[in-house]
Protein backbone atom coordinates (compact mmCIF):
# COMPACT_ATOMS: atom_id res chain seq x y z
CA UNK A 1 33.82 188.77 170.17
CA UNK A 2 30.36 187.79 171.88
CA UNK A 3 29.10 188.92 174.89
CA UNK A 4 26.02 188.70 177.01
CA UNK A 5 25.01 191.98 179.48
CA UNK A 6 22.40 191.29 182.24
CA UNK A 7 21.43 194.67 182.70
CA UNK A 8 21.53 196.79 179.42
CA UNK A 9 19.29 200.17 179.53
CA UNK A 10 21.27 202.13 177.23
CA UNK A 11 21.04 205.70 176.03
CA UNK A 12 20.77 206.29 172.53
CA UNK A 13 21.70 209.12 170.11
CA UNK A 14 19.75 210.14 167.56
CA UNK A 15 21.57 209.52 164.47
CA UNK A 16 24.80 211.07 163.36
CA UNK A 17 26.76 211.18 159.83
CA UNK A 18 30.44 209.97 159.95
CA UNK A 19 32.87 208.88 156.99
CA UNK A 20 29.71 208.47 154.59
CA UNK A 21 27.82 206.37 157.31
CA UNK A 22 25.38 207.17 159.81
CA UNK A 23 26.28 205.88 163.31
CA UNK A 24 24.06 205.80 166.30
CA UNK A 25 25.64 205.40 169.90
CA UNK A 26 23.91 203.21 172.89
CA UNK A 27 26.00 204.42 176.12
CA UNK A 28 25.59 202.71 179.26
CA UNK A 29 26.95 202.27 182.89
CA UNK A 30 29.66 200.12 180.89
CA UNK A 31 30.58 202.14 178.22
CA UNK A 32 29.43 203.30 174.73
CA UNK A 33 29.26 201.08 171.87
CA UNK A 34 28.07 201.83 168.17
CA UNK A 35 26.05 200.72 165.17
CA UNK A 36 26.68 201.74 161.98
CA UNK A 37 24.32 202.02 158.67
CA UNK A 38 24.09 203.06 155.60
CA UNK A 39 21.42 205.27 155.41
CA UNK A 40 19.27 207.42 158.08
CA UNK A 41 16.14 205.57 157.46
CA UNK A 42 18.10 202.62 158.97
CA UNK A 43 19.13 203.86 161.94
CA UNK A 44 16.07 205.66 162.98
CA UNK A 45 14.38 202.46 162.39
CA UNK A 46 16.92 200.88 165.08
CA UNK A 47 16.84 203.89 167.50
CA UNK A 48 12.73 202.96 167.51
CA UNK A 49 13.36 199.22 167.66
CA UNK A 50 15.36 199.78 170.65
CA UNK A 51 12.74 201.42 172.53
CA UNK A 52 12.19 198.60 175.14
CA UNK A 53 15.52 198.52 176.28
CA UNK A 54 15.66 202.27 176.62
CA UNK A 55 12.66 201.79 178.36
CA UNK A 56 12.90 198.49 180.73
CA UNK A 57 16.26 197.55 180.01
CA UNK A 58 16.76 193.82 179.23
CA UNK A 59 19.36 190.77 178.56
CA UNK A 60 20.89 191.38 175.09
CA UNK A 61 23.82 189.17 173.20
CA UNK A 62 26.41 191.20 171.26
CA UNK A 63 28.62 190.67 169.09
CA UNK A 64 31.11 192.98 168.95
CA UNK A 65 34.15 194.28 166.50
CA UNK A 66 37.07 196.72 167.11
CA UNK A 67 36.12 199.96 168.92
CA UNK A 68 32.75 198.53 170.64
CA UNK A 69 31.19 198.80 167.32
CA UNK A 70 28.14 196.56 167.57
CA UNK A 71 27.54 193.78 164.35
CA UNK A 72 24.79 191.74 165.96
CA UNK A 73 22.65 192.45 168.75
CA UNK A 74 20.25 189.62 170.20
CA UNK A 75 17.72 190.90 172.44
CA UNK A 76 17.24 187.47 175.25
CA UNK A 77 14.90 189.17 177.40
CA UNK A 78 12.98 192.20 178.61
CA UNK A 79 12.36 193.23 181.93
CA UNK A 80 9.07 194.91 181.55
CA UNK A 81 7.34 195.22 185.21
CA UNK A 82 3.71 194.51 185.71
CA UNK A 83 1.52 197.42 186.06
CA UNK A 84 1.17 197.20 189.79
CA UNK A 85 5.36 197.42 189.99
CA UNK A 86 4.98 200.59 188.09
CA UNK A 87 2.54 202.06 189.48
CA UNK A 88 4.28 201.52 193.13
CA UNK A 89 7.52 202.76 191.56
CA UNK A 90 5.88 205.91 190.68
CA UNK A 91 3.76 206.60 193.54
CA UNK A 92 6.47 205.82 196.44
CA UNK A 93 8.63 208.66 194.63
């Protein structure tokens, strides 16, 4: 099953070892979902990879399997703000 999220800013876990994998878990407003890999060099890699997203948040394609468990994810856009949108954000607090 595919689908596309407009807004995805997810939290991620650091990685975790379950049945002889290592599974990292992206929650969000939505719900969790999960990747699974092999080894923990893997999903560290992905945990930094998805630093943007944490970050800005973004447009992502998924394709999903049973449980939310993530086998492809397409990353279709980033919403990183300009510097002067960040710098507003933070001094209006």
């Amino acid at each position: 099953m595919e689908v596309i999220i407009e807004k995805f800013k997810p939290k991620v876990t650091r990685p975790f070892k379950r049945k002889n994998e290592w599974w990292v878990k992206l929650i969000t407003e939505d719900g969790e979902y999960i990747m699974k890999f092999k080894s923990p060099i893997e999903a560290e890699d992905v945990v930094y990879g998805l630093l943007d997203l944490q970050v800005y948040g973004g447009k992502v394609k998924l394709k999903l399997k049973e449980g939310n468990v993530i086998e492809d994810i397409e990353v279709l856009e980033i919403y990183k703000p300009s510097a002067k949108e960040l710098v507003d954000e933070y001094l209006t607090k």
